[in-house]
PDB file of N, CA and C in Angstrom:
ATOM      1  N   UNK A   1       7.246   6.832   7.084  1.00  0.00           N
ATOM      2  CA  UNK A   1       7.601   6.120   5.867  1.00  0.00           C
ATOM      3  C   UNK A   1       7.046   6.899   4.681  1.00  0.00           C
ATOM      4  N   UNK A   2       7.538   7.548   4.004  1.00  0.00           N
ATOM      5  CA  UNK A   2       7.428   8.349   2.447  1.00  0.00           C
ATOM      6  C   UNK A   2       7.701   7.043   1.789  1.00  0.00           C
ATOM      7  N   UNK A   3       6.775   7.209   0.131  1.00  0.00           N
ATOM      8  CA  UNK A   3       7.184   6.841  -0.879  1.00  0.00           C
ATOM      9  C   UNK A   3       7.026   7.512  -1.943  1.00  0.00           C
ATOM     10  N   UNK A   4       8.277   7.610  -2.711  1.00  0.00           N
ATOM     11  CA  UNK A   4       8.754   8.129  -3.726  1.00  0.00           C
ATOM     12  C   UNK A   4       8.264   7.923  -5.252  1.00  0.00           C
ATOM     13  N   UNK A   5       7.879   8.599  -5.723  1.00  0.00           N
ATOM     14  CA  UNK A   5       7.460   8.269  -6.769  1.00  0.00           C
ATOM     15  C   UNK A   5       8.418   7.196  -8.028  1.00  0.00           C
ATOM     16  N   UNK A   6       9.640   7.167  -7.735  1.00  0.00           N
ATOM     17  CA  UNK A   6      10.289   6.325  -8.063  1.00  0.00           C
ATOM     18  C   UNK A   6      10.677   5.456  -7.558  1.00  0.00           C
ATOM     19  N   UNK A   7      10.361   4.970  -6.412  1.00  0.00           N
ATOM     20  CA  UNK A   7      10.190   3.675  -5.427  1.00  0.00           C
ATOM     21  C   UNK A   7       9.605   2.567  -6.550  1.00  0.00           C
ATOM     22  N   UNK A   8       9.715   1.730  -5.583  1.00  0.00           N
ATOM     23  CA  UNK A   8       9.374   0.532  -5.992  1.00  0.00           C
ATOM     24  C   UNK A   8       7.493   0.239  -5.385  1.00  0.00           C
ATOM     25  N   UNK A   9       6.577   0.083  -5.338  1.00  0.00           N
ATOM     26  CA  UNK A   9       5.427   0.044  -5.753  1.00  0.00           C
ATOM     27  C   UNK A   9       5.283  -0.648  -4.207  1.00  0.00           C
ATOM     28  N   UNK A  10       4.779  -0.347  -3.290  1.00  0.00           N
ATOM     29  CA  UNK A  10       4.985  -0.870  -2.188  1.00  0.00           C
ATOM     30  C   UNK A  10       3.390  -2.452  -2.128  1.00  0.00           C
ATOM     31  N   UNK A  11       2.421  -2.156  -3.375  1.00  0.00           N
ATOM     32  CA  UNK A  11       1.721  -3.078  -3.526  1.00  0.00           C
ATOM     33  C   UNK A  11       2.076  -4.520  -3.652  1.00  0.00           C
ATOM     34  N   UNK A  12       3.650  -4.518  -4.229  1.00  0.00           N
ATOM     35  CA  UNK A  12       4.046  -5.744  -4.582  1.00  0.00           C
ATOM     36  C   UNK A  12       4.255  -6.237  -6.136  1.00  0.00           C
ATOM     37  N   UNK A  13       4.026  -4.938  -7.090  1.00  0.00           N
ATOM     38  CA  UNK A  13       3.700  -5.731  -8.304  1.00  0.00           C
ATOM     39  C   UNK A  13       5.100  -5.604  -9.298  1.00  0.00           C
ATOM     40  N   UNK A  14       5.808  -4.694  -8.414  1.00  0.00           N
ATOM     41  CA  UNK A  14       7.494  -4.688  -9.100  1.00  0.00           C
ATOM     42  C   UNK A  14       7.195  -3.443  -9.810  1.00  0.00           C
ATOM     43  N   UNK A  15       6.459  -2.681  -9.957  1.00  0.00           N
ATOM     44  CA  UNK A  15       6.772  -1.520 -11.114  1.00  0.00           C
ATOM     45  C   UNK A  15       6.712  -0.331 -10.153  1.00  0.00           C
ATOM     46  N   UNK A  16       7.586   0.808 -11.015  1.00  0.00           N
ATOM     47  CA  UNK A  16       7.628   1.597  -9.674  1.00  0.00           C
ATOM     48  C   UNK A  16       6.001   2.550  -9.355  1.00  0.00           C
ATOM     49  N   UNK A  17       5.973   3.529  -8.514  1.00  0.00           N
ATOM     50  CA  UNK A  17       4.886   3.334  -7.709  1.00  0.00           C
ATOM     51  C   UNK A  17       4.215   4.497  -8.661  1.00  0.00           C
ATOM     52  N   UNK A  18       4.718   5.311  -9.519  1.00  0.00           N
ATOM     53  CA  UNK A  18       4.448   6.138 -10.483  1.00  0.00           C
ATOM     54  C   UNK A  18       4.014   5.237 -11.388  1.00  0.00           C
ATOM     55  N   UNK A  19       4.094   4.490 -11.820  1.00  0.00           N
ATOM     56  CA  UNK A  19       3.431   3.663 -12.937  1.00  0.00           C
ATOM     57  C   UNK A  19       2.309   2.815 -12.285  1.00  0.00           C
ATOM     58  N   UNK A  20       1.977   2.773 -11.137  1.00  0.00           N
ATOM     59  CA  UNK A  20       1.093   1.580 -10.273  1.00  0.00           C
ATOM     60  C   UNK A  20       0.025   2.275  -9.418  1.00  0.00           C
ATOM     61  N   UNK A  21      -0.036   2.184  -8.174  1.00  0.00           N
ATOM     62  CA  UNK A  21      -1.066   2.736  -7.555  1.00  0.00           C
ATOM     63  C   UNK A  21      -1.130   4.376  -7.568  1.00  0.00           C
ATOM     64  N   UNK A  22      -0.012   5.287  -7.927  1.00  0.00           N
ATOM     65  CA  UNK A  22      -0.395   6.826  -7.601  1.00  0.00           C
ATOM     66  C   UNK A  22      -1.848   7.373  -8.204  1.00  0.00           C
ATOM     67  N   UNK A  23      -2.028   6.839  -9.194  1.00  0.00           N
ATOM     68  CA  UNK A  23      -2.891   7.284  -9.518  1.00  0.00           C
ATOM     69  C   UNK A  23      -4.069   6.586  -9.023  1.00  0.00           C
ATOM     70  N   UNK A  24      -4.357   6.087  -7.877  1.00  0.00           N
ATOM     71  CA  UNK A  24      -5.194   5.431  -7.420  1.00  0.00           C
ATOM     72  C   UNK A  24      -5.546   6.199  -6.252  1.00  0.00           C
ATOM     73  N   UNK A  25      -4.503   7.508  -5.627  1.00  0.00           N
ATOM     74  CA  UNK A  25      -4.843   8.229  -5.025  1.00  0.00           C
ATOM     75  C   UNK A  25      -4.623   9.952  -5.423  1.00  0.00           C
ATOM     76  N   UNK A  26      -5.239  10.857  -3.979  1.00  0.00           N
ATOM     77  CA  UNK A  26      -5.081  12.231  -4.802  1.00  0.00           C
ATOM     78  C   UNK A  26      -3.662  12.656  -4.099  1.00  0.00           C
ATOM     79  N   UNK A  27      -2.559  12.946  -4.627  1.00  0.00           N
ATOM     80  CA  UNK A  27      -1.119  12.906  -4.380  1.00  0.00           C
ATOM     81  C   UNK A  27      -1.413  14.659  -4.456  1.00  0.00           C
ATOM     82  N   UNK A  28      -2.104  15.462  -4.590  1.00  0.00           N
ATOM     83  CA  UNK A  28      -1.835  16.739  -3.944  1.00  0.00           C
ATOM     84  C   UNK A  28      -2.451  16.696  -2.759  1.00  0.00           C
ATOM     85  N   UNK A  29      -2.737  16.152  -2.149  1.00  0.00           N
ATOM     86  CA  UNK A  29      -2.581  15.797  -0.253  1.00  0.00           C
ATOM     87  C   UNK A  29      -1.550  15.509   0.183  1.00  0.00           C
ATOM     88  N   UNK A  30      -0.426  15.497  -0.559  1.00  0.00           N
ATOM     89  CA  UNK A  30       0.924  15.577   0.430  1.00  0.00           C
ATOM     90  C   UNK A  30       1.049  16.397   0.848  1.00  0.00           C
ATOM     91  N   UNK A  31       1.476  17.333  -0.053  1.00  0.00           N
ATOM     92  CA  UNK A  31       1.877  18.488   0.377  1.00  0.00           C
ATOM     93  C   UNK A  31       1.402  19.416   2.001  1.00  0.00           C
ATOM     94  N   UNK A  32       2.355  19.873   2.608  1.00  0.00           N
ATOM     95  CA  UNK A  32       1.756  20.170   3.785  1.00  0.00           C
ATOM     96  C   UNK A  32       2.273  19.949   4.889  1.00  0.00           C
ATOM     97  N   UNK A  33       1.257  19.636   6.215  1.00  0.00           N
ATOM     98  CA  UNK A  33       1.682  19.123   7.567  1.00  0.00           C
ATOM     99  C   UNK A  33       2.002  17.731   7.675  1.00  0.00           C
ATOM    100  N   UNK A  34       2.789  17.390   8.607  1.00  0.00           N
ATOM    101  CA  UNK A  34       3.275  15.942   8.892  1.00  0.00           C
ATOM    102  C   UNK A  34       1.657  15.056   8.801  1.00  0.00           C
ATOM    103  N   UNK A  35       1.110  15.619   9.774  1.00  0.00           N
ATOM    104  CA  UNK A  35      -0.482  14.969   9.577  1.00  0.00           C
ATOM    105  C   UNK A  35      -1.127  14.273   8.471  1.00  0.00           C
ATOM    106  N   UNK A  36      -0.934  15.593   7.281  1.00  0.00           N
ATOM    107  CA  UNK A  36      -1.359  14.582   5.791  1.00  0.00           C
ATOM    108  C   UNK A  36      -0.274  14.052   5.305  1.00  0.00           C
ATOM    109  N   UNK A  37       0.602  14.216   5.280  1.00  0.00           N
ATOM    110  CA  UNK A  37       1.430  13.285   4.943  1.00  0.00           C
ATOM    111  C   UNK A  37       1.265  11.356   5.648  1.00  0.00           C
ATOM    112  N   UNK A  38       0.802  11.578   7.333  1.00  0.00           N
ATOM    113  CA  UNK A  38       1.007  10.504   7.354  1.00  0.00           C
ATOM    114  C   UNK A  38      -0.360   9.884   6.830  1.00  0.00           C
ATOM    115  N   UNK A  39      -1.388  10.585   6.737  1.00  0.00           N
ATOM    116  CA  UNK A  39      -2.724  10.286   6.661  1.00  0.00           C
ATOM    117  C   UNK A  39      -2.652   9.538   5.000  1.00  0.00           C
ATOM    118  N   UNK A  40      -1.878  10.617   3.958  1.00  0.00           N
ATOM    119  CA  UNK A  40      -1.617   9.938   2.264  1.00  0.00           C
ATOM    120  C   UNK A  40      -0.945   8.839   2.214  1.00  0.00           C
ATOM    121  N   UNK A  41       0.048   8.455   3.303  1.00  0.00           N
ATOM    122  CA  UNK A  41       0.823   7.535   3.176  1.00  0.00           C
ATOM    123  C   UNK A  41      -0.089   6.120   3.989  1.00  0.00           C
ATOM    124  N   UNK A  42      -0.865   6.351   4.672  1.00  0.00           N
ATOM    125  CA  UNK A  42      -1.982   5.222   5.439  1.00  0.00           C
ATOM    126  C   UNK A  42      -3.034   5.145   3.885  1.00  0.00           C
ATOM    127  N   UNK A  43      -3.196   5.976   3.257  1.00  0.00           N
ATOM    128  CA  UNK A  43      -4.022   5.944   1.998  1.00  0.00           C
ATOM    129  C   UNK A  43      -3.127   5.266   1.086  1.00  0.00           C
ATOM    130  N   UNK A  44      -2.362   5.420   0.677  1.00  0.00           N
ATOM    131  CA  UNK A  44      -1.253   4.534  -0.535  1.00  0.00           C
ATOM    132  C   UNK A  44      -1.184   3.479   0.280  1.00  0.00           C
ATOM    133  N   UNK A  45      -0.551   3.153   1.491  1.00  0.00           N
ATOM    134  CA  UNK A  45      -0.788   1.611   2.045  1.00  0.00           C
ATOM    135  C   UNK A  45      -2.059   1.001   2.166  1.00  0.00           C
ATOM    136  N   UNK A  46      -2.788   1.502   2.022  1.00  0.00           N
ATOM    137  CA  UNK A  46      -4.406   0.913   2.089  1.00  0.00           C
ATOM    138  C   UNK A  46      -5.052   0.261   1.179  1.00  0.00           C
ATOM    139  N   UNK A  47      -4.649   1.549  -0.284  1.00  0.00           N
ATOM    140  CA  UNK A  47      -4.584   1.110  -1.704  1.00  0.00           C
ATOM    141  C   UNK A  47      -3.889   0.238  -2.194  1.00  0.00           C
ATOM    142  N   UNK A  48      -2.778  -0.031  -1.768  1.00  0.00           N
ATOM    143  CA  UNK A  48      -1.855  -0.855  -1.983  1.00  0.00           C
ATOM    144  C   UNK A  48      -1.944  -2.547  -1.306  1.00  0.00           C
ATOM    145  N   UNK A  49      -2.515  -2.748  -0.524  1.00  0.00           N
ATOM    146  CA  UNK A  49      -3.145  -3.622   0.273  1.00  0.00           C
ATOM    147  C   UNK A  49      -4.212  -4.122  -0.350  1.00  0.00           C
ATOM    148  N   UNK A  50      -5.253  -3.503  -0.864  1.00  0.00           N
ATOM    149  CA  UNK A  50      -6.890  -3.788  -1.698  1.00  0.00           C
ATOM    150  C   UNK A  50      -6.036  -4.531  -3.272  1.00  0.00           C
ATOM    151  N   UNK A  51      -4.973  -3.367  -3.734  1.00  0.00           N
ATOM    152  CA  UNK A  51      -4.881  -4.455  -4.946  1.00  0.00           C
ATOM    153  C   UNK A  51      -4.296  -5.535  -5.082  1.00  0.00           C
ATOM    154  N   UNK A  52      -2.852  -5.367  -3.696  1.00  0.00           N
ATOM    155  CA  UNK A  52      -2.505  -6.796  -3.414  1.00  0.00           C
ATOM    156  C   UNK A  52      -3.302  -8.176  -3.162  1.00  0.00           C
ATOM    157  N   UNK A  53      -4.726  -7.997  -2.341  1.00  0.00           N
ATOM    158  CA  UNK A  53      -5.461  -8.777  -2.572  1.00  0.00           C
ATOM    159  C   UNK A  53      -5.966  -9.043  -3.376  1.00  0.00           C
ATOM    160  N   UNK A  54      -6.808  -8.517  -4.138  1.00  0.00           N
ATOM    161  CA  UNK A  54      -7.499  -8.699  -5.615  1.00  0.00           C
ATOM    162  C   UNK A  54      -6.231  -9.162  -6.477  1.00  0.00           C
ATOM    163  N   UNK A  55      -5.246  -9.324  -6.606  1.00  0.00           N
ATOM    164  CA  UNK A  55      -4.292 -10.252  -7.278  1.00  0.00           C
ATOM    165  C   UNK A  55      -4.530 -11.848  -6.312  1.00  0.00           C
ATOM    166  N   UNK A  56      -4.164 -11.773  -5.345  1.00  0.00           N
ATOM    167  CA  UNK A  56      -4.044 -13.298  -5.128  1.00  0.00           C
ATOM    168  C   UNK A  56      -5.456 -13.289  -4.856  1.00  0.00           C
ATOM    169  N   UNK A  57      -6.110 -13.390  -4.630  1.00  0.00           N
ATOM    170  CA  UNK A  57      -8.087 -13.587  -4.571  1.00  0.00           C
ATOM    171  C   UNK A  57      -8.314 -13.941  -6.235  1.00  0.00           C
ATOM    172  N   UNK A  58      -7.461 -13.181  -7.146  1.00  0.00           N
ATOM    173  CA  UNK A  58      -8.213 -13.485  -8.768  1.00  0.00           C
ATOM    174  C   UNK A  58      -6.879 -14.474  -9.304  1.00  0.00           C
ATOM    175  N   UNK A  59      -5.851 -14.154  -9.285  1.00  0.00           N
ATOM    176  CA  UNK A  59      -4.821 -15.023  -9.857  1.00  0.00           C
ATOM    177  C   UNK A  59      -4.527 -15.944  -8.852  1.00  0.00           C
ATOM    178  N   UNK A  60      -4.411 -15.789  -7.971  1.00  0.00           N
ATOM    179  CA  UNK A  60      -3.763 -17.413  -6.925  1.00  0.00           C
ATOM    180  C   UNK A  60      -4.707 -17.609  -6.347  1.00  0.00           C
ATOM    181  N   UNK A  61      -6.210 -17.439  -5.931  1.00  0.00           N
ATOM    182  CA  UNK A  61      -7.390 -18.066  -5.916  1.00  0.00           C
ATOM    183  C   UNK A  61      -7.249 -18.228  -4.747  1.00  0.00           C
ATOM    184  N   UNK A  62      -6.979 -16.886  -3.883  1.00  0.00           N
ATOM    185  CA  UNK A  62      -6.912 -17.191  -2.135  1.00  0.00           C
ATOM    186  C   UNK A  62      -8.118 -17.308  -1.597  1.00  0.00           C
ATOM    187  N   UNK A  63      -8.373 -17.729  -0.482  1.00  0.00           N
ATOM    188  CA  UNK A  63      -9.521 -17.909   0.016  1.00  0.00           C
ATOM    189  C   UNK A  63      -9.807 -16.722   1.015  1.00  0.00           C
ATOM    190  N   UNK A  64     -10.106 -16.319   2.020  1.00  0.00           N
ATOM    191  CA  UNK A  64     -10.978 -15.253   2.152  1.00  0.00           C
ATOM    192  C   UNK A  64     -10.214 -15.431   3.450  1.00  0.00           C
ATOM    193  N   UNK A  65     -10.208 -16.591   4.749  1.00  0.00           N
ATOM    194  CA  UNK A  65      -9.495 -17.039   5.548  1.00  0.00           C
ATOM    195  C   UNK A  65      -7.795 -16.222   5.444  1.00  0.00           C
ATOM    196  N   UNK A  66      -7.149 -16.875   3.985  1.00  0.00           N
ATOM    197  CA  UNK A  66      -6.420 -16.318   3.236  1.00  0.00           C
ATOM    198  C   UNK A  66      -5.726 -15.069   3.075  1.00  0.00           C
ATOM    199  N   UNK A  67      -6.989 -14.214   2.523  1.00  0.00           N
ATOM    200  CA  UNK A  67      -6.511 -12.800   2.404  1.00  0.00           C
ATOM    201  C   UNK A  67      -6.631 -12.647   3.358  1.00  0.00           C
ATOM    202  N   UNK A  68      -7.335 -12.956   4.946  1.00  0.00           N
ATOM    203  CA  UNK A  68      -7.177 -12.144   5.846  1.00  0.00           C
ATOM    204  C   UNK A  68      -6.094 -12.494   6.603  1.00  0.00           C
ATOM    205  N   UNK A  69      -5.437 -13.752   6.760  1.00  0.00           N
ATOM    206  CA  UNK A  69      -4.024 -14.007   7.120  1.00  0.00           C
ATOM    207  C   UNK A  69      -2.699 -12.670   6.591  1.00  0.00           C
ATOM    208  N   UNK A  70      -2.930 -12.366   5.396  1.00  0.00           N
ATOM    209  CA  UNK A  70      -2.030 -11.767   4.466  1.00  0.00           C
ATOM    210  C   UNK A  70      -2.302 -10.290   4.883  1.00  0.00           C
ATOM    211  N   UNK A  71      -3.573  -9.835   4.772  1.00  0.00           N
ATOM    212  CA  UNK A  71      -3.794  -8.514   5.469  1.00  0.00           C
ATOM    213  C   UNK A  71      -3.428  -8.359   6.640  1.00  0.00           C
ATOM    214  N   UNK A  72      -3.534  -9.210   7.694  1.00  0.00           N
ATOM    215  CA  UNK A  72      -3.251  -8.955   9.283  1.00  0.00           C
ATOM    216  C   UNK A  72      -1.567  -9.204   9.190  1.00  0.00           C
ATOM    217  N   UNK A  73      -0.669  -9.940   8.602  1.00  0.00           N
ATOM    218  CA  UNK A  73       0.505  -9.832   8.492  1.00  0.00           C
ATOM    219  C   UNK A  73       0.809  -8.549   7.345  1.00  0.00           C
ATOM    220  N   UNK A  74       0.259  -8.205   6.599  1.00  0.00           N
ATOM    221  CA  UNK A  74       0.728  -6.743   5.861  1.00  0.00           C
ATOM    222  C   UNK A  74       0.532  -5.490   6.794  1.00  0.00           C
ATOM    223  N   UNK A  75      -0.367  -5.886   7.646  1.00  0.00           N
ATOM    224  CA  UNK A  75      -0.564  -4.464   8.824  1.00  0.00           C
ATOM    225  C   UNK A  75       0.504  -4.623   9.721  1.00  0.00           C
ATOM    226  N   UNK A  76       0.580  -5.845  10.158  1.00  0.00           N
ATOM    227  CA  UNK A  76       1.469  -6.234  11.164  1.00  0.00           C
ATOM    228  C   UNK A  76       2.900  -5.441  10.718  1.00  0.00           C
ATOM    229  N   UNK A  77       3.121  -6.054   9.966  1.00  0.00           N
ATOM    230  CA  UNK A  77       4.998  -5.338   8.910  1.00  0.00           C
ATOM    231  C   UNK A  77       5.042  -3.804   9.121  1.00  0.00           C
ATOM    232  N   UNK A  78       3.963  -3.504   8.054  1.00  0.00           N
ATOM    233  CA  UNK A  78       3.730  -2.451   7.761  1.00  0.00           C
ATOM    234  C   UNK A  78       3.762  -1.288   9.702  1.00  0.00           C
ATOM    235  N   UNK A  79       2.966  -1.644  10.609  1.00  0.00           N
ATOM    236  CA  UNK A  79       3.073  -0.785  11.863  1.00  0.00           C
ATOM    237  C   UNK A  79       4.678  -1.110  12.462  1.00  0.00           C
ATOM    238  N   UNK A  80       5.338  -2.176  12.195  1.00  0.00           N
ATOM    239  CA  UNK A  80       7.122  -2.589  12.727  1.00  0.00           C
ATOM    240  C   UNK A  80       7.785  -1.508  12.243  1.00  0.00           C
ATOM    241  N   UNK A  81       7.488  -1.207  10.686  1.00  0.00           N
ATOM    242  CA  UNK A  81       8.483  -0.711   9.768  1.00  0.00           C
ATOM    243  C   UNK A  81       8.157   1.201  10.644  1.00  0.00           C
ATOM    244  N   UNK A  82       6.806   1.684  10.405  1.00  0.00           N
ATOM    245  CA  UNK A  82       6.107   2.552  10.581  1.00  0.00           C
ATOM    246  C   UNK A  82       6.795   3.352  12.380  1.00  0.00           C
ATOM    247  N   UNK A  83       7.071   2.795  13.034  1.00  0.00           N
ATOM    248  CA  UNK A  83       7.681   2.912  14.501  1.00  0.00           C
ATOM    249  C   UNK A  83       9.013   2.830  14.533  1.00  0.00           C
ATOM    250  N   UNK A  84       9.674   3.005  13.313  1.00  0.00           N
ATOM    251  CA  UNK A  84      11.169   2.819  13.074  1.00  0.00           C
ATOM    252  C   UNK A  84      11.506   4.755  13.082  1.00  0.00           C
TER     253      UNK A  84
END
């Protein structure tokens, strides 16, 4: 699974992923072997996961129970999609 810098923000927040998390990681680690690639792309989903929580933990006031329901179903998706 690549994402594009003009994708859609795989965090959830609707903006594309150039305006949102890239800069939350170091994007000259793509470049290269399949290896870092999949390793940057487990890093942008990771990142992308931490701020999805810290939105509903600060704005929808999830509980902890909560985020971890939402994390174990975002891994869950996320390894379905990943084996495609």
């Amino acid at each position: 699974m690549e994402i594009g810098r003009n994708d859609l923000c795989p965090c959830g927040s609707g903006k594309k992923f150039k305006n949102c998390c890239i800069d939350k990681i170091d994007t000259k680690k793509v470049k290269g072997s399949e290896q870092r690639l999949n390793k940057q792309t487990e890093a942008i989903m990771a990142t992308c996961l931490v701020s999805s929580m810290e939105v509903l933990k600060d704005k929808f006031e999830f509980t902890q129970e909560q985020l971890g329901k939402f994390a174990d179903e975002y891994i869950f998706t996320l390894q379905k999609k990943l084996k495609k």
